[in-house]
Protein backbone atom coordinates (compact mmCIF):
# COMPACT_ATOMS: atom_id res chain seq x y z
CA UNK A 1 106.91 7.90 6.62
CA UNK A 2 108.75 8.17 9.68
CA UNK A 3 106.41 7.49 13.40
CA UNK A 4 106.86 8.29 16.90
CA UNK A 5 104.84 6.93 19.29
CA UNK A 6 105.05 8.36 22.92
CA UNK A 7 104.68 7.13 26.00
CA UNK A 8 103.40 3.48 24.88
CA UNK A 9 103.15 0.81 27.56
CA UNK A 10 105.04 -2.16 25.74
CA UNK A 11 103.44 -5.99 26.10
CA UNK A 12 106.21 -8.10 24.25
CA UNK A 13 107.37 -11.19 26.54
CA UNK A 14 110.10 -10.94 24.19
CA UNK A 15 111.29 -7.79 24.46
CA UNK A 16 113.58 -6.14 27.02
CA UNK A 17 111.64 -3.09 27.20
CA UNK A 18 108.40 -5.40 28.46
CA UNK A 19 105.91 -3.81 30.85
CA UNK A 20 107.72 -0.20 30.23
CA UNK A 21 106.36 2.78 29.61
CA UNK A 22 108.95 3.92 26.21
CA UNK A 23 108.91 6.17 22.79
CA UNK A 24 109.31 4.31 20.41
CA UNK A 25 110.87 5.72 17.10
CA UNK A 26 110.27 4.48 13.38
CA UNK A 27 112.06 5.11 10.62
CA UNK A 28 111.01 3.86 6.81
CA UNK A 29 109.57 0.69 8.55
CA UNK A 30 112.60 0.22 11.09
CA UNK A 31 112.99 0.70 14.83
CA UNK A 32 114.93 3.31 14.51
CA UNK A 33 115.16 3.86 18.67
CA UNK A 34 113.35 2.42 21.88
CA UNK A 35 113.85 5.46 24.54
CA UNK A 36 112.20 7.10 27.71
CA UNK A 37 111.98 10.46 25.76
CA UNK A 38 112.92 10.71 22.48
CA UNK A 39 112.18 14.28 21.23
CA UNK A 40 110.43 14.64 17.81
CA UNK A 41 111.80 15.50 14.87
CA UNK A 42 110.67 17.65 11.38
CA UNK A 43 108.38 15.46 9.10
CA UNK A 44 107.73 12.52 12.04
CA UNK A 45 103.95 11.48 13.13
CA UNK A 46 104.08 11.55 16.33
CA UNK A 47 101.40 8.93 17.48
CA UNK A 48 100.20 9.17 21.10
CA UNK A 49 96.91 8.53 22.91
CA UNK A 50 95.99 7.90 26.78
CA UNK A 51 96.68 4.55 28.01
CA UNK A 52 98.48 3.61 24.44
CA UNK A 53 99.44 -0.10 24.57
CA UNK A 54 101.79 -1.16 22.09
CA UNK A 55 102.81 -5.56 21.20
CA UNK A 56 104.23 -7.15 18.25
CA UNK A 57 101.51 -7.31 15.46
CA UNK A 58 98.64 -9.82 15.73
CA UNK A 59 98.01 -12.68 14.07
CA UNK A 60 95.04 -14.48 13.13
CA UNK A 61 95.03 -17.95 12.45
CA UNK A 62 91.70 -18.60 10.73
CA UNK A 63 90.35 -16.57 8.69
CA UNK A 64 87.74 -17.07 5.61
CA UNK A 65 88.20 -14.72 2.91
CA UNK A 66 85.89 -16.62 0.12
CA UNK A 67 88.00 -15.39 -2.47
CA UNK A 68 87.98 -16.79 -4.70
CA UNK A 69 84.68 -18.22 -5.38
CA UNK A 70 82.77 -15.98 -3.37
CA UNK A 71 83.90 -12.49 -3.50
CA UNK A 72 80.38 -11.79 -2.98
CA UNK A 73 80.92 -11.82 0.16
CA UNK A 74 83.84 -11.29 0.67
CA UNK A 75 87.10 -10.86 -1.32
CA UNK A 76 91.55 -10.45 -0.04
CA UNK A 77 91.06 -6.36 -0.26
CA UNK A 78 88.24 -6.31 2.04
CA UNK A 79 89.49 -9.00 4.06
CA UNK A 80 92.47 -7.22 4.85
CA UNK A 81 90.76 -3.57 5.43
CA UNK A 82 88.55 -5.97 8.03
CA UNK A 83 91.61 -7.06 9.52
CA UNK A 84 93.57 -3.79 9.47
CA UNK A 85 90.68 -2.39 11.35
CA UNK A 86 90.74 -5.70 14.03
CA UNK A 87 94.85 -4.86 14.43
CA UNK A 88 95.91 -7.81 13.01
CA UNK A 89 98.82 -7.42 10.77
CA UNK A 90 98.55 -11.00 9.98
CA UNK A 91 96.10 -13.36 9.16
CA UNK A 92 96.10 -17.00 7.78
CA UNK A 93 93.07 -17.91 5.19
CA UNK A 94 91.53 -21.00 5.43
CA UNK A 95 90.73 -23.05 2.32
CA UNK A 96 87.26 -22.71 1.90
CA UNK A 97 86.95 -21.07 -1.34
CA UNK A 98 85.90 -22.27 -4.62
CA UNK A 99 87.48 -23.57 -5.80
CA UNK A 100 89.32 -24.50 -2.31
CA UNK A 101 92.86 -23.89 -1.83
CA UNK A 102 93.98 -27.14 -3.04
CA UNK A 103 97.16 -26.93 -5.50
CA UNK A 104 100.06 -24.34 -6.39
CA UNK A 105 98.00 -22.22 -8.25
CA UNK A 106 95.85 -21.27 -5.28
CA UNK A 107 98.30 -20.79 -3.08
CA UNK A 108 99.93 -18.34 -5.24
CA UNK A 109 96.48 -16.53 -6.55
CA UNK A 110 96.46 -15.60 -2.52
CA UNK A 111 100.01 -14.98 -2.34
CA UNK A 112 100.66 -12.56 -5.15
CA UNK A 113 97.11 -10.64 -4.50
CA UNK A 114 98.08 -9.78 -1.62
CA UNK A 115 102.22 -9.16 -1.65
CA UNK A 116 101.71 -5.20 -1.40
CA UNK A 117 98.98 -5.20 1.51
CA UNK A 118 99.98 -3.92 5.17
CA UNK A 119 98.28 -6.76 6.21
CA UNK A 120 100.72 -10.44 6.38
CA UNK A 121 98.51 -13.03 4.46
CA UNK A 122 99.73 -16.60 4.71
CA UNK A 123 96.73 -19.63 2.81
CA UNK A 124 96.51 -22.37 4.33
CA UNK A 125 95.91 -25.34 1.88
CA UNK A 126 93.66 -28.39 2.30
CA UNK A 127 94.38 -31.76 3.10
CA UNK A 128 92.56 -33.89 0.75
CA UNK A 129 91.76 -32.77 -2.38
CA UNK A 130 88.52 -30.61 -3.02
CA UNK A 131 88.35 -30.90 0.76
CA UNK A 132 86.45 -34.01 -0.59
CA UNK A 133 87.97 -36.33 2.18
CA UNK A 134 89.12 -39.10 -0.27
CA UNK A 135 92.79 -38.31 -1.43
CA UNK A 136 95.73 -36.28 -0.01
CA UNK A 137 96.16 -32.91 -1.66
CA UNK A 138 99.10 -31.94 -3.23
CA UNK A 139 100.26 -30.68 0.36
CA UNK A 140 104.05 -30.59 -0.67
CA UNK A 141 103.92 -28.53 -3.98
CA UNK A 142 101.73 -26.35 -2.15
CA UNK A 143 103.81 -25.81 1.21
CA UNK A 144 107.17 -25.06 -1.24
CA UNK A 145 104.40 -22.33 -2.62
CA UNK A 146 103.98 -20.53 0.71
CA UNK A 147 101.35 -22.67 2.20
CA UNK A 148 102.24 -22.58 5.91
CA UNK A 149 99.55 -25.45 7.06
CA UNK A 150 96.87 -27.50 6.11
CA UNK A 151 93.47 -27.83 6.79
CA UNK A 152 90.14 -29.18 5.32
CA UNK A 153 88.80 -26.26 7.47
CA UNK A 154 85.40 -27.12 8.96
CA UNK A 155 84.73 -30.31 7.25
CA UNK A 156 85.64 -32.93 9.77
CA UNK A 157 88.34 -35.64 8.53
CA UNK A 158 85.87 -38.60 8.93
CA UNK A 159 88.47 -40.91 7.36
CA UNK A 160 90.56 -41.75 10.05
CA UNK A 161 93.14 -43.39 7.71
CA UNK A 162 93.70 -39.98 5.41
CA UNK A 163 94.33 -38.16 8.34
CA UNK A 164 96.59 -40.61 9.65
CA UNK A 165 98.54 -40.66 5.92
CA UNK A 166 98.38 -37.14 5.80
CA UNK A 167 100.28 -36.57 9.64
CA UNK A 168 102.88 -38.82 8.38
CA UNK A 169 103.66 -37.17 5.25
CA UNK A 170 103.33 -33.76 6.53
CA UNK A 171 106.38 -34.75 8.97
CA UNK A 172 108.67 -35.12 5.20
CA UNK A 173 108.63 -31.21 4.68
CA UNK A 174 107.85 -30.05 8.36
CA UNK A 175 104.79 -28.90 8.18
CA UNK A 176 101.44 -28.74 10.31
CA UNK A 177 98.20 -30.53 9.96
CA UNK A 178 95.08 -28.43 11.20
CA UNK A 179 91.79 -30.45 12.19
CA UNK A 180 88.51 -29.26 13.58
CA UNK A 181 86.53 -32.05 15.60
CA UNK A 182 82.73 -32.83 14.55
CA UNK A 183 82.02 -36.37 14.12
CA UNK A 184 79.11 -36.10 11.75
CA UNK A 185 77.31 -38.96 12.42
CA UNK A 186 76.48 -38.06 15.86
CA UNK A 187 76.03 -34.08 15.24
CA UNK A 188 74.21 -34.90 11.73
CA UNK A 189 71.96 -31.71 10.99
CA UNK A 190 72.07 -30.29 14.50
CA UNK A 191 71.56 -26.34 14.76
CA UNK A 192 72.96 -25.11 18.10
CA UNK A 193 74.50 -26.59 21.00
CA UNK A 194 72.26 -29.42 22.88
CA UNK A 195 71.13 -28.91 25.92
CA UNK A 196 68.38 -27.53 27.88
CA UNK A 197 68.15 -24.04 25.56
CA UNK A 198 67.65 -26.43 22.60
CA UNK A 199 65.17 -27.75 24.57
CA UNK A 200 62.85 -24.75 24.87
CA UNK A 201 63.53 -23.47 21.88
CA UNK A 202 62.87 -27.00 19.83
CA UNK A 203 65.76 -26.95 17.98
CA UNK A 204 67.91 -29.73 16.71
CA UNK A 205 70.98 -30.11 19.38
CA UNK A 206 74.78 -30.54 18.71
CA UNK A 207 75.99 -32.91 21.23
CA UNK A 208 79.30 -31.84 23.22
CA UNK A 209 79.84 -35.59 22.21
CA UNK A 210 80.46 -34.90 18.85
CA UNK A 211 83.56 -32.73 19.32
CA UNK A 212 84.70 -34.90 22.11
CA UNK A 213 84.67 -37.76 20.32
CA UNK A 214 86.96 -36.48 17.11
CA UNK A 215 89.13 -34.76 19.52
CA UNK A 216 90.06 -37.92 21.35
CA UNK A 217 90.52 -39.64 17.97
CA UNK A 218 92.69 -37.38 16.27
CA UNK A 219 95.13 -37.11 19.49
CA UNK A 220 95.35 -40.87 19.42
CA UNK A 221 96.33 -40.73 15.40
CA UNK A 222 98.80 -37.72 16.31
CA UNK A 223 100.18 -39.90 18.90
CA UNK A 224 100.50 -42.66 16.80
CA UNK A 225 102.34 -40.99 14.37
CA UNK A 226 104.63 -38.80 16.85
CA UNK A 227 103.29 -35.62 14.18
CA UNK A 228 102.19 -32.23 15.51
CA UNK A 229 98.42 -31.82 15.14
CA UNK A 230 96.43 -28.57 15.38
CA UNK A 231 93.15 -28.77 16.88
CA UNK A 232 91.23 -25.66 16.18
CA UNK A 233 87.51 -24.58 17.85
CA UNK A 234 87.78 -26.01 20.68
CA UNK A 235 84.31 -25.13 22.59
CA UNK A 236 84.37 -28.42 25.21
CA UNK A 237 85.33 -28.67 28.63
CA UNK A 238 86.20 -32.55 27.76
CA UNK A 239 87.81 -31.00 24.90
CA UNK A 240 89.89 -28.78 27.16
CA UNK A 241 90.63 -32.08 29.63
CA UNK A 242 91.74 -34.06 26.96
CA UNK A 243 94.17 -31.80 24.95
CA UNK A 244 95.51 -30.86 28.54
CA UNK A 245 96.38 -34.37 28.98
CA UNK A 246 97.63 -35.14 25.68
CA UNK A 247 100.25 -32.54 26.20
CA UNK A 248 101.08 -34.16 29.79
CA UNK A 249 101.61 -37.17 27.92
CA UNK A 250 104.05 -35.45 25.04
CA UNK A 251 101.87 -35.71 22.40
CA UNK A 252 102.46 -32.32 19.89
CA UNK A 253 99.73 -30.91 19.89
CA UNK A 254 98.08 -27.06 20.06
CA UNK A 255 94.68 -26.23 20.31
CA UNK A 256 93.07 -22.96 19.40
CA UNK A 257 89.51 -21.51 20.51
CA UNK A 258 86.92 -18.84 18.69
CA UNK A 259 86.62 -15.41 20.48
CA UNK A 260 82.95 -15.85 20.70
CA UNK A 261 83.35 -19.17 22.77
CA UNK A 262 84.62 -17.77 25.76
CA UNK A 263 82.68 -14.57 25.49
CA UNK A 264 79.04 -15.67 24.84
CA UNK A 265 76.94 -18.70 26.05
CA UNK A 266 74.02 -20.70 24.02
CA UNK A 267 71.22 -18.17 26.28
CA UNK A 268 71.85 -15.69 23.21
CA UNK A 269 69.84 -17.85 21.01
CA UNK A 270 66.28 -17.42 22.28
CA UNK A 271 65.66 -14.45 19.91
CA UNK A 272 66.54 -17.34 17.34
CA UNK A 273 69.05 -14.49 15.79
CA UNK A 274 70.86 -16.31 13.06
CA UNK A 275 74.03 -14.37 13.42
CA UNK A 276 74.28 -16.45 16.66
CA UNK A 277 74.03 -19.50 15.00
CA UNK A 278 77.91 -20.58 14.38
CA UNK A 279 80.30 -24.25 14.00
CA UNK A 280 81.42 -25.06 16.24
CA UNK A 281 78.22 -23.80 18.49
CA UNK A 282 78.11 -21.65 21.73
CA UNK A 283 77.93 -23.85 24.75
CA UNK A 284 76.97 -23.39 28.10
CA UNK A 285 78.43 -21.09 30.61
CA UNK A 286 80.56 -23.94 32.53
CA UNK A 287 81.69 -24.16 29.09
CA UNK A 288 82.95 -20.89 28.33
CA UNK A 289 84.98 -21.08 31.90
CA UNK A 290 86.82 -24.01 31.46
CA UNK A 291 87.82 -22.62 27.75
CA UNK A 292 88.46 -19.57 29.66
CA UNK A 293 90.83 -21.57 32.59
CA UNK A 294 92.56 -22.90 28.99
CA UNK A 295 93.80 -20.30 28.02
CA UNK A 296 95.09 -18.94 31.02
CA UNK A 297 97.05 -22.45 32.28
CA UNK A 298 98.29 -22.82 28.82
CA UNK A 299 96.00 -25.94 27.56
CA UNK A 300 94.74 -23.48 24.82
CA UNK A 301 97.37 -21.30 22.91
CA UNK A 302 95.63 -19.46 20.83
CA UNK A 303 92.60 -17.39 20.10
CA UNK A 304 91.06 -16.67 16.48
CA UNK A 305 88.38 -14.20 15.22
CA UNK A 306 86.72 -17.35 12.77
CA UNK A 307 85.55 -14.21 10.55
CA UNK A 308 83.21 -16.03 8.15
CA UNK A 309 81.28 -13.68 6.13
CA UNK A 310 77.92 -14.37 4.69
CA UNK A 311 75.57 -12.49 2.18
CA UNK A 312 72.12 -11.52 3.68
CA UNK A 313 70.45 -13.78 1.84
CA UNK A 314 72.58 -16.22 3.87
CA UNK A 315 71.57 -15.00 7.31
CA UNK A 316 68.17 -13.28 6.35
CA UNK A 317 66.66 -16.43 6.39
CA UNK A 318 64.57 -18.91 8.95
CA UNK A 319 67.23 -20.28 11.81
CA UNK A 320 67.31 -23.79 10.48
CA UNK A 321 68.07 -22.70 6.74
CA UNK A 322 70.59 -19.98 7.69
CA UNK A 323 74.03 -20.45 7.60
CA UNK A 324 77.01 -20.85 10.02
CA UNK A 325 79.12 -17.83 10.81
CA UNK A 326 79.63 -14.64 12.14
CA UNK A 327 82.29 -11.95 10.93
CA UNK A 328 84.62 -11.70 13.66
CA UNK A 329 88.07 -9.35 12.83
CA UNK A 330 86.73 -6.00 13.58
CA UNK A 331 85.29 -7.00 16.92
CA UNK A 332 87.50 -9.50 17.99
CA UNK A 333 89.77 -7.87 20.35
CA UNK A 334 86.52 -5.86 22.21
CA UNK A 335 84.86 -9.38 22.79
CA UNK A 336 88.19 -11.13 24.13
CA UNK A 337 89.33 -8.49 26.40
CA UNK A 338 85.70 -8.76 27.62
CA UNK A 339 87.16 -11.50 29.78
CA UNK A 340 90.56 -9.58 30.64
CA UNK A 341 89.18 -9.71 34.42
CA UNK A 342 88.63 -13.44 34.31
CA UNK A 343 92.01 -13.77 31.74
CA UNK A 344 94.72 -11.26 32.09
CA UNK A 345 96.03 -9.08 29.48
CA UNK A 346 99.35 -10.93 29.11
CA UNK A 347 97.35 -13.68 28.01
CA UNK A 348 95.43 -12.47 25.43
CA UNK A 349 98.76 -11.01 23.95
CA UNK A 350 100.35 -13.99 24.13
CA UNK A 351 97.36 -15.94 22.29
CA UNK A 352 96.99 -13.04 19.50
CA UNK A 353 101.04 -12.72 18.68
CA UNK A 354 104.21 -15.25 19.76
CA UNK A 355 101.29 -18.58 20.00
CA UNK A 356 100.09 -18.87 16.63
CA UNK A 357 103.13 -17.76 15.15
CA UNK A 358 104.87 -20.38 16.51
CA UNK A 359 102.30 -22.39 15.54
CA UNK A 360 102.64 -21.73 11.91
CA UNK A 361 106.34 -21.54 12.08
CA UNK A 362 106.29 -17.93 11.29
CA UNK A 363 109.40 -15.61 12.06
CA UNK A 364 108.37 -13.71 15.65
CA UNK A 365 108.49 -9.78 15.21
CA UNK A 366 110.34 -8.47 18.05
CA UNK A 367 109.88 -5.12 19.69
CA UNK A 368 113.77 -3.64 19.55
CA UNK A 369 115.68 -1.40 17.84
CA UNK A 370 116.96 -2.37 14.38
CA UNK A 371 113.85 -4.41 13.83
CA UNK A 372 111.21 -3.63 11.00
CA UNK A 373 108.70 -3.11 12.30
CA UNK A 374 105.70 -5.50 12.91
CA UNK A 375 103.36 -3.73 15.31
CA UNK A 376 99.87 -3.55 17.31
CA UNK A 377 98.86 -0.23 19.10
CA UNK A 378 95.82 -0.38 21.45
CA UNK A 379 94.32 0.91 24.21
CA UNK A 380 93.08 -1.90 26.69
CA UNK A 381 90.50 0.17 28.86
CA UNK A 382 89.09 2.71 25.86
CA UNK A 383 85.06 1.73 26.11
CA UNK A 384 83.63 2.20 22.43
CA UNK A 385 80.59 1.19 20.52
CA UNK A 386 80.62 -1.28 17.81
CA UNK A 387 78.77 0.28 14.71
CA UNK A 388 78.32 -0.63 11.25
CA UNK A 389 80.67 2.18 10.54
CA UNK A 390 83.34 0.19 11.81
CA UNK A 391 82.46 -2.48 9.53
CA UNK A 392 85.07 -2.90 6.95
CA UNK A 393 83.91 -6.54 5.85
CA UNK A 394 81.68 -6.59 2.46
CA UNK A 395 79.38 -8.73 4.82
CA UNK A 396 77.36 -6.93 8.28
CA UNK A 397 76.54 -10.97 9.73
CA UNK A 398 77.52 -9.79 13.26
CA UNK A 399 75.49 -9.43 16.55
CA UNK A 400 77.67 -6.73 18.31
CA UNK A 401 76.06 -3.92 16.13
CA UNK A 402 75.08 -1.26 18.84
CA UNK A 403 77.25 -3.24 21.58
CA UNK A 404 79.89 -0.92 23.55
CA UNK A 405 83.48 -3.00 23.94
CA UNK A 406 86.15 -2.31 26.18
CA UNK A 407 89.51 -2.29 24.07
CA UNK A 408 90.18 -0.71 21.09
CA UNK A 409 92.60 -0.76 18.49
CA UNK A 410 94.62 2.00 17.72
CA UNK A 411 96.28 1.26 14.85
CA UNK A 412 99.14 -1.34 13.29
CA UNK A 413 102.44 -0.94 11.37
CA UNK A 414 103.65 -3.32 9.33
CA UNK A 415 105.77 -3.86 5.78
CA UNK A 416 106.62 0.62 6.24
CA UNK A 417 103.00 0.98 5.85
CA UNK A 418 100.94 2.25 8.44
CA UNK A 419 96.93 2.58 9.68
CA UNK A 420 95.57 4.29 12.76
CA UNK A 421 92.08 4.37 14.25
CA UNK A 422 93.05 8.17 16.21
């Protein structure tokens, strides 16, 4: 199908045409032509809406599909309707599944499942085995397989020596070592973030400590071993301080944070709603700004949904027995660009498309002619409610039900397929 979209304000640092108001022409999954007018032809779509913002696609870097193991909840078809819907035309999977993503084979159960989808979706394979903690997975065979990073997802590396093995052989084959910060012994069975809320509420607290703590120790390992390290939810200020300085200091290191961590504070918990009960969890509002100030000096490069299904019986449940997690892909963009007064548009761009792409080593789409196309369309000041209509996810474990956004998502091209939300 061929697509014209008129009169679309382009974001795309990249891009010649950036922060200009241009048609933009499509032919069988090509940019056919980037013009001021471009007049419409027989048997185009002509795409066009008020305020229609157009970037390169987005990309998610942490995602939780639970398939397979637990399609239950969620399985790769939904997961990519859920992120179609979000405007993501990519999306990396972490390896939580079951069994986790942990040879070969799993790699390439997610990467031929999911060849044909509009939707870009690159696994990302553990670092020990089982995500057990004990022995280095079989990270190379994997990565040759299409793995583009690895990551024992939200179990903690407590084994400071496997991490450090598993930085130093990454560097053989070039690849990237993901690691999210919660040293156990000092969070142990903790249910929401401590502080004074925890307090009234009598609930077990998460110390800020806990994060801190692995965060300082994996940047000393990464520095160690002169290896890139990825430090995903990040919900600290220390956290912030000490990745900021780490990169002053040339260590290789990125850092990315949740969308609900700059968007909603540990106050939300006094209902005890167990959607709102999440890993890493929310902090306090001085929290949330200096995660905010992140992202827009550069500390922080990049923001994920962490969409993490669950089943009802999952979330239906008392606070201290329910799990972690809150699905995140359809909403995402309304919560972030919540913040687009305190953190400008640019910014969010920037964090949804060239960051984590770079990240992962991922080839950048670019908005110019001859170029297939790899595309977001959006409208940043649309206001819009967020029902269970929208809801593509097999799961509902979200708290924005009835709550109106500002930002929608228009619609994505990608692979000469095509969705739009008009």
């Amino acid at each position: 199908m061929n697509i014209l979209i008129k009169s679309a304000h382009i974001i795309d640092s990249k891009s010649p045409y950036n922060g200009k108001v241009m048609d933009v022409l499509i032919e069988n999954g090509i940019i056919k032509s980037i013009n001021s007018k471009i007049v419409p032809q027989k048997n185009v779509k002509i795409i066009e809406s008020e305020n229609l913002h157009l970037s390169a696609g987005w990309l998610d870097m942490q995602v939780n599909f639970c398939d397979p193991g637990f399609e239950h909840k969620e399985d790769l078809n939904s997961g990519v309707r859920a992120a179609m819907a979000g405007g993501f035309t990519g999306v990396a999977v972490v390896s939580s599944t079951n069994p986790p993503i942990h040879s070969k084979s799993d790699v390439l159960y997610i990467k031929n499942k999911t060849s044909n989808a509009i939707v870009d979706v690159f696994p990302i394979g553990t670092v020990s085995h089982g995500q057990e903690g004990k022995d280095i997975s079989e990270m190379f065979d994997m990565q040759q397989s299409g793995a583009v990073a690895f990551s024992d997802d939200k179990k903690s590396i407590s084994d400071a020596g496997l991490l450090m093995r598993a930085l130093l052989y990454s560097q053989n084959f070039g690849s990237l070592i993901i690691t999210h910060c919660d040293e156990k012994s000092i969070s142990l069975d903790g249910k929401m973030n401590e502080g004074i809320t925890s307090t009234m509420l009598g609930l077990k607290g998460i110390p800020a400590l806990a994060e801190e703590l692995m965060v300082g120790r994996n940047i000393a390992l990464a520095e160690y071993t002169n290896a890139p390290i990825h430090i995903s939810n990040i919900s600290t200020q220390k956290s912030v301080t000490l990745i900021k300085q780490a990169k002053a200091n040339g260590v290789k290191i990125t850092a990315s944070i949740n969308a609900y961590s700059i968007a909603i504070d540990d106050s939300a918990l006094m209902e005890f709603d167990s959607n709102y009960k999440l890993n890493p969890p929310l902090r306090t509002k001085s929290n949330l700004e200096a995660l905010r100030k992140g992202i827009t000096d550069g500390t922080i490069d990049a923001l994920t949904s962490d969409h993490r299904p669950q089943d009802i019986e999952s979330k239906n449940i008392e606070f201290d027995y329910a799990s972690n997690g809150m699905i995140g892909l359809e909403s995402a963009f309304g919560l972030i660009n919540s913040n687009k007064g305190k953190i400008k548009l640019e910014v969010i761009i920037q964090a949804l498309t060239t960051n984590p792409r770079s990240i992962l080593k991922l080839e950048q789409p670019k908005i110019a002619e001859g170029e297939q196309a790899n595309i977001t369309l959006f409208d940043p000041e649309a206001e819009w409610i967020f029902e269970k209509k929208n809801i593509q996810s097999k799961s509902a474990n979200t708290p924005f039900i009835g709550t109106k956004f500002k930002g929608k998502v228009i619609g994505i091209i990608n692979k000469n397929q095509s969705y739009f939300n008009i």
